[in-house]
N, C-alpha and C. Protein backbone atom coordinates (compact mmCIF):
# COMPACT_ATOMS: atom_id res chain seq x y z
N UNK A 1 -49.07 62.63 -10.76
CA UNK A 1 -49.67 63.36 -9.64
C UNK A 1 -49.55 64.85 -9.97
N UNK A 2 -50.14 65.84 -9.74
CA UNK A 2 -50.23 66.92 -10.17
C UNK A 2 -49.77 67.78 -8.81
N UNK A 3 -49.21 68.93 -9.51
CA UNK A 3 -48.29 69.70 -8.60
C UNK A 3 -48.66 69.94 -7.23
N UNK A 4 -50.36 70.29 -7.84
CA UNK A 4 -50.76 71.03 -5.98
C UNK A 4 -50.68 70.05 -5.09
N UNK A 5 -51.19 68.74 -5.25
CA UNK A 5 -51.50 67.53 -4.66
C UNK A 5 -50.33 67.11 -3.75
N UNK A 6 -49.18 67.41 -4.68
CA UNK A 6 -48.05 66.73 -4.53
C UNK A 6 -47.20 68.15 -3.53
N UNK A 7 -47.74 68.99 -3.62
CA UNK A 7 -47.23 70.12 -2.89
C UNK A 7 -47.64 69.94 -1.69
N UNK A 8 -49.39 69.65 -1.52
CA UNK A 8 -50.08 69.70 0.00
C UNK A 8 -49.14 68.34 0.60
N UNK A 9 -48.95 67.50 -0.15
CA UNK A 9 -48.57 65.92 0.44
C UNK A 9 -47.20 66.20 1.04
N UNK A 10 -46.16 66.86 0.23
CA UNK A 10 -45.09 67.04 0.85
C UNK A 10 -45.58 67.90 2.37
N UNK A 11 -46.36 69.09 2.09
CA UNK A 11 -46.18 69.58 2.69
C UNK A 11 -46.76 69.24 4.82
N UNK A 12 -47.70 68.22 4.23
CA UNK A 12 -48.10 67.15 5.35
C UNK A 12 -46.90 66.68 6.10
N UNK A 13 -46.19 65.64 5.18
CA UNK A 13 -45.27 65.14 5.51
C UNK A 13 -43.53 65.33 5.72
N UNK A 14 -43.60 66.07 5.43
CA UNK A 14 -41.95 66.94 5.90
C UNK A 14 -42.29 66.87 7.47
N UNK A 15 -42.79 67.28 8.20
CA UNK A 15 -42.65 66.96 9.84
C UNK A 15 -42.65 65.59 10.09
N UNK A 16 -43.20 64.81 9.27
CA UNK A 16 -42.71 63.44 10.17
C UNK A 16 -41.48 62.92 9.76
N UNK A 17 -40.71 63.92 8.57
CA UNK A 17 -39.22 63.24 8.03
C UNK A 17 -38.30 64.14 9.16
N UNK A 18 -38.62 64.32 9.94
CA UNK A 18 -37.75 64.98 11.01
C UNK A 18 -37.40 64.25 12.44
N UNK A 19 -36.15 64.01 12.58
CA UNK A 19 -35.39 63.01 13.33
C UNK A 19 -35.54 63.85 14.86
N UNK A 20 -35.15 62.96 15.82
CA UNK A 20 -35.18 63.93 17.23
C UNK A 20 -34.29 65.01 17.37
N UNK A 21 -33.27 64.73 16.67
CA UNK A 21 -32.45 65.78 16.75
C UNK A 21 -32.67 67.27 15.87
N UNK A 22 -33.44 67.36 15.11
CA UNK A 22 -34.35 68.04 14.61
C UNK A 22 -33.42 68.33 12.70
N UNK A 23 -32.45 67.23 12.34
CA UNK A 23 -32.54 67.02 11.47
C UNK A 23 -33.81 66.10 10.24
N UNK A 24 -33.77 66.81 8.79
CA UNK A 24 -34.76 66.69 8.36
C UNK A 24 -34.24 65.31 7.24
N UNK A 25 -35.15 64.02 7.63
CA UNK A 25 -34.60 62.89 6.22
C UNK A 25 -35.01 63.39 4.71
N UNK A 26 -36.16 64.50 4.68
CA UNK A 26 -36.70 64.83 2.92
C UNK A 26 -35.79 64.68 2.24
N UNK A 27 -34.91 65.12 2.46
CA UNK A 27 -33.86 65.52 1.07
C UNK A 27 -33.17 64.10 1.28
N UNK A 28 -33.33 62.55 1.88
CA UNK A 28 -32.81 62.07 1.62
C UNK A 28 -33.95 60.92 0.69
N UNK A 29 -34.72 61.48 0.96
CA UNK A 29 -36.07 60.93 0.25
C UNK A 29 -36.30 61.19 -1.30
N UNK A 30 -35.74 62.45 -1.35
CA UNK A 30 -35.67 63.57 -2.73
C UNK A 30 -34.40 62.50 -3.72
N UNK A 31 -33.50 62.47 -2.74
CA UNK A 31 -32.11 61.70 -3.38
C UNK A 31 -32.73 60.52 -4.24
N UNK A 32 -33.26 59.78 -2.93
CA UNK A 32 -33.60 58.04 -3.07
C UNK A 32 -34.69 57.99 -4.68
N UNK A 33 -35.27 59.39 -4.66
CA UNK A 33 -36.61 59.71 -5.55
C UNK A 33 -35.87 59.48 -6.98
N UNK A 34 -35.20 60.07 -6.94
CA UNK A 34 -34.20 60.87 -8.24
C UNK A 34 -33.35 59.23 -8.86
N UNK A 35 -32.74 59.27 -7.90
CA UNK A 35 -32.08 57.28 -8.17
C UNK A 35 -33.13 56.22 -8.88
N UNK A 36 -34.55 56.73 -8.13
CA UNK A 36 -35.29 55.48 -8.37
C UNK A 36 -35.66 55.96 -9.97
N UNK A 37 -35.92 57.14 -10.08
CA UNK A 37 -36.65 58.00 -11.38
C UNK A 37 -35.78 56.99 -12.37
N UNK A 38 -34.03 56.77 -12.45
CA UNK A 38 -33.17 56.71 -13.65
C UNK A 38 -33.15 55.44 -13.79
N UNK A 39 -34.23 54.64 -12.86
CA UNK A 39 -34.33 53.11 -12.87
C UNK A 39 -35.53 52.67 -13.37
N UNK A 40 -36.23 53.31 -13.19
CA UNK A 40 -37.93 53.14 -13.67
C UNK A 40 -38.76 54.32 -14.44
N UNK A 41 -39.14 53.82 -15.65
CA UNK A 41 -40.52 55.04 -15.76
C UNK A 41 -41.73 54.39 -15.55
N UNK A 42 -42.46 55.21 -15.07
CA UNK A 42 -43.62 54.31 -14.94
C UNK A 42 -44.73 54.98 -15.89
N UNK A 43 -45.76 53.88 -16.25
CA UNK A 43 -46.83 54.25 -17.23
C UNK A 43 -47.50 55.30 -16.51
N UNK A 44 -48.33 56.16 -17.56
CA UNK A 44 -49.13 57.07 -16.88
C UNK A 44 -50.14 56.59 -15.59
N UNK A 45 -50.62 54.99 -16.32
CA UNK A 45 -51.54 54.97 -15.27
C UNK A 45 -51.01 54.63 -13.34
N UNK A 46 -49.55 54.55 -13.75
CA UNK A 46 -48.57 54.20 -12.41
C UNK A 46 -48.16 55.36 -11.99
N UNK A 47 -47.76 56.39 -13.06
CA UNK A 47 -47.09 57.42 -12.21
C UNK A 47 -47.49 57.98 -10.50
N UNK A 48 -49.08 58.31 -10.59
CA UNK A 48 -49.38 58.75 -9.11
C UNK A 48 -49.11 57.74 -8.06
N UNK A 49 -49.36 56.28 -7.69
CA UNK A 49 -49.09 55.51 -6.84
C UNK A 49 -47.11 55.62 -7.09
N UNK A 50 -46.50 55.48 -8.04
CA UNK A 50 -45.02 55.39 -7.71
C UNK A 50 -44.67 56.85 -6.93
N UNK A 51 -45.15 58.24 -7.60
CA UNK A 51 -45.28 59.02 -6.44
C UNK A 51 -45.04 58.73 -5.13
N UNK A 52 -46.34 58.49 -4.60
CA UNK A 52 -47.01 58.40 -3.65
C UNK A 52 -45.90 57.20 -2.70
N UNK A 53 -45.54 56.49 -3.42
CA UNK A 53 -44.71 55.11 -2.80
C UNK A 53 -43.28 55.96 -2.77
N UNK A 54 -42.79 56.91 -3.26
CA UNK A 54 -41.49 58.02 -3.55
C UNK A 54 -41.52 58.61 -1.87
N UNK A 55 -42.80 59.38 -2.25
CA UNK A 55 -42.87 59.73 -0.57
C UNK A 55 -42.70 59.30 0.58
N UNK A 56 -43.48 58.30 0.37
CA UNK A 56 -43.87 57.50 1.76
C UNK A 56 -42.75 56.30 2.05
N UNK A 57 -42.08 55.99 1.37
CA UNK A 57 -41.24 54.73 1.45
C UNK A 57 -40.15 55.05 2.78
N UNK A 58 -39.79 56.29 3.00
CA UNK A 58 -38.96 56.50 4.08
C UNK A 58 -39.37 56.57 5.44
N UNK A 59 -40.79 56.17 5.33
CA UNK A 59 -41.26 56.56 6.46
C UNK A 59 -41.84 54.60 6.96
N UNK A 60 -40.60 54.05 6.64
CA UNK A 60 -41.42 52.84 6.81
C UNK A 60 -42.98 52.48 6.98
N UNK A 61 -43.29 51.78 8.05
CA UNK A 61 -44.54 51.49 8.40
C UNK A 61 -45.78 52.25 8.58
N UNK A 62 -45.21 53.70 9.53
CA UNK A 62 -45.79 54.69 9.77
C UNK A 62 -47.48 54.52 8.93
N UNK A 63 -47.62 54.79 8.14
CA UNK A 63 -48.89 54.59 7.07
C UNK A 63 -49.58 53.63 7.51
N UNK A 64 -48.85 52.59 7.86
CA UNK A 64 -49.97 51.36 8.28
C UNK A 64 -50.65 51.57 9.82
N UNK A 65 -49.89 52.69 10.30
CA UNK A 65 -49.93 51.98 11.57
C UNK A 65 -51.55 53.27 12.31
N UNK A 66 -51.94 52.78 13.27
CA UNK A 66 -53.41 52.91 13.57
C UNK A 66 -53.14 54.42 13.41
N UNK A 67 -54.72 54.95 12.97
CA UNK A 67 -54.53 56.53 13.05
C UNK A 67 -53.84 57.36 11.83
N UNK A 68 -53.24 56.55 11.29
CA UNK A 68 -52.19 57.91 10.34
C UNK A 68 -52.42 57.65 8.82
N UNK A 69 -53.51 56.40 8.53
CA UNK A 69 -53.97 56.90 7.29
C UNK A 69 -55.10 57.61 7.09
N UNK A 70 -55.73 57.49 8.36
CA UNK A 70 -57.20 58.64 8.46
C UNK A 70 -56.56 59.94 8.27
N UNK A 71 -55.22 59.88 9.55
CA UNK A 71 -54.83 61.25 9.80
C UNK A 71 -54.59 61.88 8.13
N UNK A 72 -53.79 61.11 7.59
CA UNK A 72 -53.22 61.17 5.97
C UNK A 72 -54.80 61.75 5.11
N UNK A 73 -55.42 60.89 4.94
CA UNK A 73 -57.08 61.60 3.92
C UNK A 73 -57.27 62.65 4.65
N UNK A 74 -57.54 63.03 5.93
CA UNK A 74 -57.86 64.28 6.65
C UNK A 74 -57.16 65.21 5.94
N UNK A 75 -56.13 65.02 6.42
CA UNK A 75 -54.95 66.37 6.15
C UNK A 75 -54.54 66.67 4.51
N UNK A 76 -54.69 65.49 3.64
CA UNK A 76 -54.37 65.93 2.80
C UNK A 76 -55.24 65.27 1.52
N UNK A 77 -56.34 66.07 1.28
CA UNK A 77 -57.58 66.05 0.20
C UNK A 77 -56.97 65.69 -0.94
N UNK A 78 -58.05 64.80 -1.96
CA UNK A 78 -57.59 64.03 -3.25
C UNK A 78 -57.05 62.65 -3.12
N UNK A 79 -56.84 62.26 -2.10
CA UNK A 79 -55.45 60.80 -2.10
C UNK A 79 -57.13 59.89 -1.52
N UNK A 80 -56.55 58.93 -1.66
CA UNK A 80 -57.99 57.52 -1.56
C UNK A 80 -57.45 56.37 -0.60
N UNK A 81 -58.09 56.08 0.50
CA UNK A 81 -57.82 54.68 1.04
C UNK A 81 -57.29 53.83 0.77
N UNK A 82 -58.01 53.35 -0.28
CA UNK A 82 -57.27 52.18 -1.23
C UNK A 82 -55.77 52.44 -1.64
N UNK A 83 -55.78 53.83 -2.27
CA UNK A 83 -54.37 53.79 -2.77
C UNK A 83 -53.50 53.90 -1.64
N UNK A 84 -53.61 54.26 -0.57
CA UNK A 84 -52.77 54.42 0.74
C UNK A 84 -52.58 53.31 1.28
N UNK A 85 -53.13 52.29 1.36
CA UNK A 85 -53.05 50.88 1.93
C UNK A 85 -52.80 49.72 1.38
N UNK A 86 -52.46 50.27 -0.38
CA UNK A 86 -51.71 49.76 -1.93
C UNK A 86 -50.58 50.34 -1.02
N UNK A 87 -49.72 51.23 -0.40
CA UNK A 87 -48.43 51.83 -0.55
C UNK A 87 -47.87 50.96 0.71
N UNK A 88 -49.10 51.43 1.26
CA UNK A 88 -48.26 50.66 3.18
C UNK A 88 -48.07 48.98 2.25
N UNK A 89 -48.84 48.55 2.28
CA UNK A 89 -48.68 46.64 1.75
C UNK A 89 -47.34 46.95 0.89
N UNK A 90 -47.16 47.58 -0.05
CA UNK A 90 -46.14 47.69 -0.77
C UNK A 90 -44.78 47.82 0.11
N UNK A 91 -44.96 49.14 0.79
CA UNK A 91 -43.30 49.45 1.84
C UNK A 91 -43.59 48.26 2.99
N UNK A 92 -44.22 47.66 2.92
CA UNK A 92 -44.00 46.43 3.99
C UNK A 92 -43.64 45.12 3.06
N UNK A 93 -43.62 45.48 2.00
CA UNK A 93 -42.39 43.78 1.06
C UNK A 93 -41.27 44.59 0.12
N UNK A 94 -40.79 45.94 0.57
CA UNK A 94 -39.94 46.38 -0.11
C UNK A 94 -38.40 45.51 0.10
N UNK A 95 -38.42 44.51 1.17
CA UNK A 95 -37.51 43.82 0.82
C UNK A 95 -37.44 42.55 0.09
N UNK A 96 -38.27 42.08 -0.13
CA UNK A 96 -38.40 41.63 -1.58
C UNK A 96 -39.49 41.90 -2.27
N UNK A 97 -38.88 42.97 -3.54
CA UNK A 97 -40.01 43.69 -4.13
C UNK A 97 -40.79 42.96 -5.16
N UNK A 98 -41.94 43.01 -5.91
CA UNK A 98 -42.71 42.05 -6.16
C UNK A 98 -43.25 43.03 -8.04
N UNK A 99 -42.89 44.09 -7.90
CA UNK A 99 -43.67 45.01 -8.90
C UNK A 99 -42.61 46.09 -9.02
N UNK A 100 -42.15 46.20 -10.87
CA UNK A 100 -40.84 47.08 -11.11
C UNK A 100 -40.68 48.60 -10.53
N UNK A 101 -42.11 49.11 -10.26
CA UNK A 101 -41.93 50.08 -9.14
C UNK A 101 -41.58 49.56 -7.46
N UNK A 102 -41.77 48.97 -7.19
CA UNK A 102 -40.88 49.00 -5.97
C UNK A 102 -39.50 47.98 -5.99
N UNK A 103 -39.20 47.15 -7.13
CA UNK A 103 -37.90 47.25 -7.45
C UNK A 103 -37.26 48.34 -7.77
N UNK A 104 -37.51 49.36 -8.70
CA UNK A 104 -37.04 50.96 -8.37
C UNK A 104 -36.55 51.32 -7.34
N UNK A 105 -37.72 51.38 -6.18
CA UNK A 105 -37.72 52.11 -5.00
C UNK A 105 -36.18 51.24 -4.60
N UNK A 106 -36.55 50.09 -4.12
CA UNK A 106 -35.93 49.30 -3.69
C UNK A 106 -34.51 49.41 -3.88
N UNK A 107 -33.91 48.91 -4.70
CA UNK A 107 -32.62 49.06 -5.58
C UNK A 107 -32.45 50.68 -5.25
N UNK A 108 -33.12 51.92 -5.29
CA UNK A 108 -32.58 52.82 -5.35
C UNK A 108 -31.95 53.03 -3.71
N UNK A 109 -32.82 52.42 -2.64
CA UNK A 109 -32.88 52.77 -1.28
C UNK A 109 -30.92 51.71 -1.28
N UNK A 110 -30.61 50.89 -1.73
CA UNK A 110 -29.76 50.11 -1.91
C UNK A 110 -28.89 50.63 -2.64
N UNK A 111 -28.73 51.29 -3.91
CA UNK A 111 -27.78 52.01 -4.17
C UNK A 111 -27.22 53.15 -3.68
N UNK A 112 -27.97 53.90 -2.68
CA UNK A 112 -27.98 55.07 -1.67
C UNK A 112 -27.76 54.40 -0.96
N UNK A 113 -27.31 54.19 -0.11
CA UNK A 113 -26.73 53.39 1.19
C UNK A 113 -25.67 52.49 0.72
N UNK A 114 -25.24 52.12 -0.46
CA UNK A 114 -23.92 51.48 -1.00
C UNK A 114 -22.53 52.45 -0.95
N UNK A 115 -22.55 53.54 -1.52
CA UNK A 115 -21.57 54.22 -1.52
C UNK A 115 -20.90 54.81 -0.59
N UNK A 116 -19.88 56.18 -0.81
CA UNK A 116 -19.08 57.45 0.56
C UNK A 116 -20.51 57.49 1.35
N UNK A 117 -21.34 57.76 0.68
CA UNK A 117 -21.84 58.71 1.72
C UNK A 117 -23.04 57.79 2.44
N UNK A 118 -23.27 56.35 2.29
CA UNK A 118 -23.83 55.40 3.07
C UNK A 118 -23.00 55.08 4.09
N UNK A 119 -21.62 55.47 3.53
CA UNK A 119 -20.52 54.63 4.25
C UNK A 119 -20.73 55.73 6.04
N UNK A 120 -20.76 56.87 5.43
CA UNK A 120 -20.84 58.29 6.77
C UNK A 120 -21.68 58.01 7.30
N UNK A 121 -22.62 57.62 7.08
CA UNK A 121 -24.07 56.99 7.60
C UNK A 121 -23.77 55.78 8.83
N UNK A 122 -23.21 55.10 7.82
CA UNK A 122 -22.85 53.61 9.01
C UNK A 122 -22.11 54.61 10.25
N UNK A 123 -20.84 54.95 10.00
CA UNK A 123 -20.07 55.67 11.12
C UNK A 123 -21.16 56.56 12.02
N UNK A 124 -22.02 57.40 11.51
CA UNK A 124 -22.68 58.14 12.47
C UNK A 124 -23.84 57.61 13.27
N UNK A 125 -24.09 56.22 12.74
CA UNK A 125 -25.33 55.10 13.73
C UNK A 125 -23.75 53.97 14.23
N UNK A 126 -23.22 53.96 13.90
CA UNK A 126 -22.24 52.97 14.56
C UNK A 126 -21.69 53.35 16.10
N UNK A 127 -21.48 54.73 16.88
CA UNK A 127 -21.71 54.61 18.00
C UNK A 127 -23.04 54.61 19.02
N UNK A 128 -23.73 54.95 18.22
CA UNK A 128 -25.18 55.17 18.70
C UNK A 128 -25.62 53.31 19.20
N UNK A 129 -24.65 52.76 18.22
CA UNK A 129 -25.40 51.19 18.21
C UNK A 129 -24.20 50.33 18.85
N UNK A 130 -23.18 51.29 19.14
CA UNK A 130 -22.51 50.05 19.95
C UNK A 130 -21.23 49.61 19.23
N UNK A 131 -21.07 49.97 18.07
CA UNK A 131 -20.14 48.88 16.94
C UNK A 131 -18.97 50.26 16.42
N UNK A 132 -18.00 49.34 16.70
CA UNK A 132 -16.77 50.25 16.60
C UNK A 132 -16.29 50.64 14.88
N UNK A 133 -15.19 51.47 14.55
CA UNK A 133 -14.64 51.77 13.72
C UNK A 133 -14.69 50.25 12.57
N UNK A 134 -13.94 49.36 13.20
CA UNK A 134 -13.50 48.25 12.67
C UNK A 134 -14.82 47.39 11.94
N UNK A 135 -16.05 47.41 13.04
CA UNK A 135 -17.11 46.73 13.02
C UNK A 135 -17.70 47.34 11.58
N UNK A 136 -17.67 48.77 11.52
CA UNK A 136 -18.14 48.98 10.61
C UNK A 136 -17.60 48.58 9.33
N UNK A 137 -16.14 49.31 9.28
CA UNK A 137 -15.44 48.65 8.25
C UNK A 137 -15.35 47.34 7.66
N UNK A 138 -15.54 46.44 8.38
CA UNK A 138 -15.67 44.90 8.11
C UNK A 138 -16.92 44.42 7.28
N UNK A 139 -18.23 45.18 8.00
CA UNK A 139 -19.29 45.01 7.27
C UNK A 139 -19.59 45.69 5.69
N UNK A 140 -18.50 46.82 5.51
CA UNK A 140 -18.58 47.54 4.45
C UNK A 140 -17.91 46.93 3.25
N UNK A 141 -16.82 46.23 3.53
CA UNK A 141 -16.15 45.35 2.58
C UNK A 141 -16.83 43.56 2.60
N UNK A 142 -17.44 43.64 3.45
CA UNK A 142 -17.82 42.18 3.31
C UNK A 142 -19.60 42.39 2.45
N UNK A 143 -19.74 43.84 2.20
CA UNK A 143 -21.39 43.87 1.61
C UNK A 143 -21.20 43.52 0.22
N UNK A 144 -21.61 42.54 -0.41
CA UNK A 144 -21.67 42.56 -1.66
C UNK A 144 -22.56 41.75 -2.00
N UNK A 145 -23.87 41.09 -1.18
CA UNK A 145 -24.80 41.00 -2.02
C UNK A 145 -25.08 41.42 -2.78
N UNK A 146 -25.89 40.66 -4.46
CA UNK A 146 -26.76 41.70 -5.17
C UNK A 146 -28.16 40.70 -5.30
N UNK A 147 -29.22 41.32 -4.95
CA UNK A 147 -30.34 40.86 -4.96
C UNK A 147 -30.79 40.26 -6.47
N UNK A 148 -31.65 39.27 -6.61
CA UNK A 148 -31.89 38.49 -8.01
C UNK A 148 -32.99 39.57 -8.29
N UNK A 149 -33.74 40.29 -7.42
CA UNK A 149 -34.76 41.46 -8.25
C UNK A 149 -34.15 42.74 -8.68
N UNK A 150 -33.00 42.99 -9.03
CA UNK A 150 -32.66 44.18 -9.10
C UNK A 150 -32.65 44.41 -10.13
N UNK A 151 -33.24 45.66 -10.68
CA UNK A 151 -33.97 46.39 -12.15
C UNK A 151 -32.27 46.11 -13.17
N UNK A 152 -32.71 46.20 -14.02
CA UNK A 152 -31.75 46.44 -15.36
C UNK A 152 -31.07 47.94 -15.08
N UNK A 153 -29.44 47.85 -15.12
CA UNK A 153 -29.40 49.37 -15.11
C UNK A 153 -28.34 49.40 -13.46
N UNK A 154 -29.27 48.58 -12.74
CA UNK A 154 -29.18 49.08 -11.21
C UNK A 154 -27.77 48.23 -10.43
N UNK A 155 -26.97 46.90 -11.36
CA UNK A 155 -26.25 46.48 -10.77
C UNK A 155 -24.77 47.09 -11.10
N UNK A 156 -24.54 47.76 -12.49
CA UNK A 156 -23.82 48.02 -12.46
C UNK A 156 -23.72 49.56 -11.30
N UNK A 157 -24.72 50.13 -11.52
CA UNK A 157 -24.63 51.58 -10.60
C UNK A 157 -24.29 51.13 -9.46
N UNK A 158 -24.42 50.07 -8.48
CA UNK A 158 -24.67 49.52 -7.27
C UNK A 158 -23.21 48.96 -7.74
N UNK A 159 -22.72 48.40 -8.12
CA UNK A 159 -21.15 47.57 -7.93
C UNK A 159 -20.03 48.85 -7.70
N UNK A 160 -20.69 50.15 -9.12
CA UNK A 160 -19.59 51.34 -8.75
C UNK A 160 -19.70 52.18 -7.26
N UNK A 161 -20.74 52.10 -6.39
CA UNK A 161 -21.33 52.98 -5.10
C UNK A 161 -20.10 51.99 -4.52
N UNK A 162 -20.28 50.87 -4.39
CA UNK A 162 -19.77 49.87 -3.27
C UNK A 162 -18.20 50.34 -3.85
N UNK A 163 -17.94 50.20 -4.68
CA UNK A 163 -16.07 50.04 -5.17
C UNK A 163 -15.57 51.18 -4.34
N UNK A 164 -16.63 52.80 -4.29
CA UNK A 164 -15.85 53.94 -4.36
C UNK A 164 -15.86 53.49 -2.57
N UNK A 165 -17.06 52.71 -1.75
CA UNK A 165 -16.59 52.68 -0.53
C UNK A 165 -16.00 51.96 -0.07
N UNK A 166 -15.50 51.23 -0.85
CA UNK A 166 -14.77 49.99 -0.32
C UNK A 166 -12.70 50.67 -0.66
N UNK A 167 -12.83 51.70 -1.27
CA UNK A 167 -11.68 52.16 -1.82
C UNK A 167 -11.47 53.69 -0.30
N UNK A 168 -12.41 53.96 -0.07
CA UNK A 168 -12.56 54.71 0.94
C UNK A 168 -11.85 53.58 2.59
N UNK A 169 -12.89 52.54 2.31
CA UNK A 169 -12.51 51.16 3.93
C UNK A 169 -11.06 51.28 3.43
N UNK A 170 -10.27 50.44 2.39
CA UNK A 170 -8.97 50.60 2.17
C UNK A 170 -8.10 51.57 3.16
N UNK A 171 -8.19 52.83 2.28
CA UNK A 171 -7.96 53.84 2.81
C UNK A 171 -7.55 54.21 4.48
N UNK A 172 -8.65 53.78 4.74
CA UNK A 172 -8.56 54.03 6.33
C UNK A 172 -7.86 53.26 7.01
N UNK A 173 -8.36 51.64 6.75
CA UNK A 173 -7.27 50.49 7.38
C UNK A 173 -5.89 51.12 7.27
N UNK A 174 -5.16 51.20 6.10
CA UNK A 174 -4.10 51.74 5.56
C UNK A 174 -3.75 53.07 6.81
N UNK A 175 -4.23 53.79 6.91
CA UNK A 175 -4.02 54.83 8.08
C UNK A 175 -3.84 54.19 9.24
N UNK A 176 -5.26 53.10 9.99
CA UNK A 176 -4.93 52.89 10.70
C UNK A 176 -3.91 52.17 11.25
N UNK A 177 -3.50 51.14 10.11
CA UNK A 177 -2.02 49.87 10.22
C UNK A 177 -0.55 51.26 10.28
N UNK A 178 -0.93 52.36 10.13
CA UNK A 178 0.47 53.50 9.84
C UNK A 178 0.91 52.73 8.38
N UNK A 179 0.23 52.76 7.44
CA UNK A 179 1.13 52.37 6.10
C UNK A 179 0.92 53.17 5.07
N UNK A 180 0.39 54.52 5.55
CA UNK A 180 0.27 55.44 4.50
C UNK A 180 1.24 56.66 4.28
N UNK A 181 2.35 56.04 5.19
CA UNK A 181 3.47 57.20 5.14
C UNK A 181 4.80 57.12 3.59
């Protein structure tokens, strides 16, 4: 995808990566981008759609949904129907991915949310949702699925994310039982 393209596109979409609280998800999109990059290259003739699927993948459904892929060609010249409704079909089986670019995506969205800083994540939706200290912790040591599609490369990165948070859950139990004196 070429710079300008990819400049107007961000620049479309940075307001809808913005939460109510008027924090911004891009830069967690940028992260997920970068993870997926060291998992996949894609052929030239893939690079623009894996782009394009880089972007849009955080924005779940959004793309599919009535209005916002017109709104999308309107606002941002060069991008094609087809390839926009290739991305939505795609982020709607990103849980089981079907094509080594969205095993990329996939696995990367999964190795980002494995580690410390998935772990801060759980804690900061865990009162919002009801589920205590413990609740979380329990689910953090009991995560160890690994999916049968996950790219070459991606299980060992994904076993070390989980160890450093599961060495973090430790940690805390340990505080909370008073056995860290």
């Amino acid at each position: 995808m070429d710079r300008e393209l990819r400049a107007r596109l961000v620049a479309f979409l940075r307001p809808f990566y913005q939460d109510l609280d008027g924090a911004s998800r891009f830069d967690d999109a940028e992260r997920i981008s970068r993870i997926a990059h060291k998992l996949y290259t894609p052929s030239e003739a893939e690079a623009r759609s894996f782009e394009l699927l880089l972007l849009f993948h955080l924005l779940g459904t959004w793309l599919a949904k009535v209005g916002n892929l017109s709104r999308t060609l309107l606002g941002v010249p060069g991008l094609t129907e087809t390839e926009l409704r290739q991305i939505a079909a795609t982020i709607r089986v990103l849980d089981q991915p079907a094509t080594p670019a969205a095993r990329a995506v996939a696995a990367a969205l999964l190795i980002d949310r494995a580690g410390v800083r998935g772990l801060i994540e759980l804690f900061g939706r865990a009162r919002r949702e009801g589920n205590s200290l413990m609740d979380v912790l329990r689910a953090a040591l009991a995560d160890v699925t690994v999916p049968e599609w996950l790219p070459e490369g991606a299980e060992e990165w994904l076993h070390r994310r989980r160890e450093a948070r599961r060495e973090v859950c430790r940690r805390l139990l340990e505080e909370i039982a008073m056995e860290d004196h």
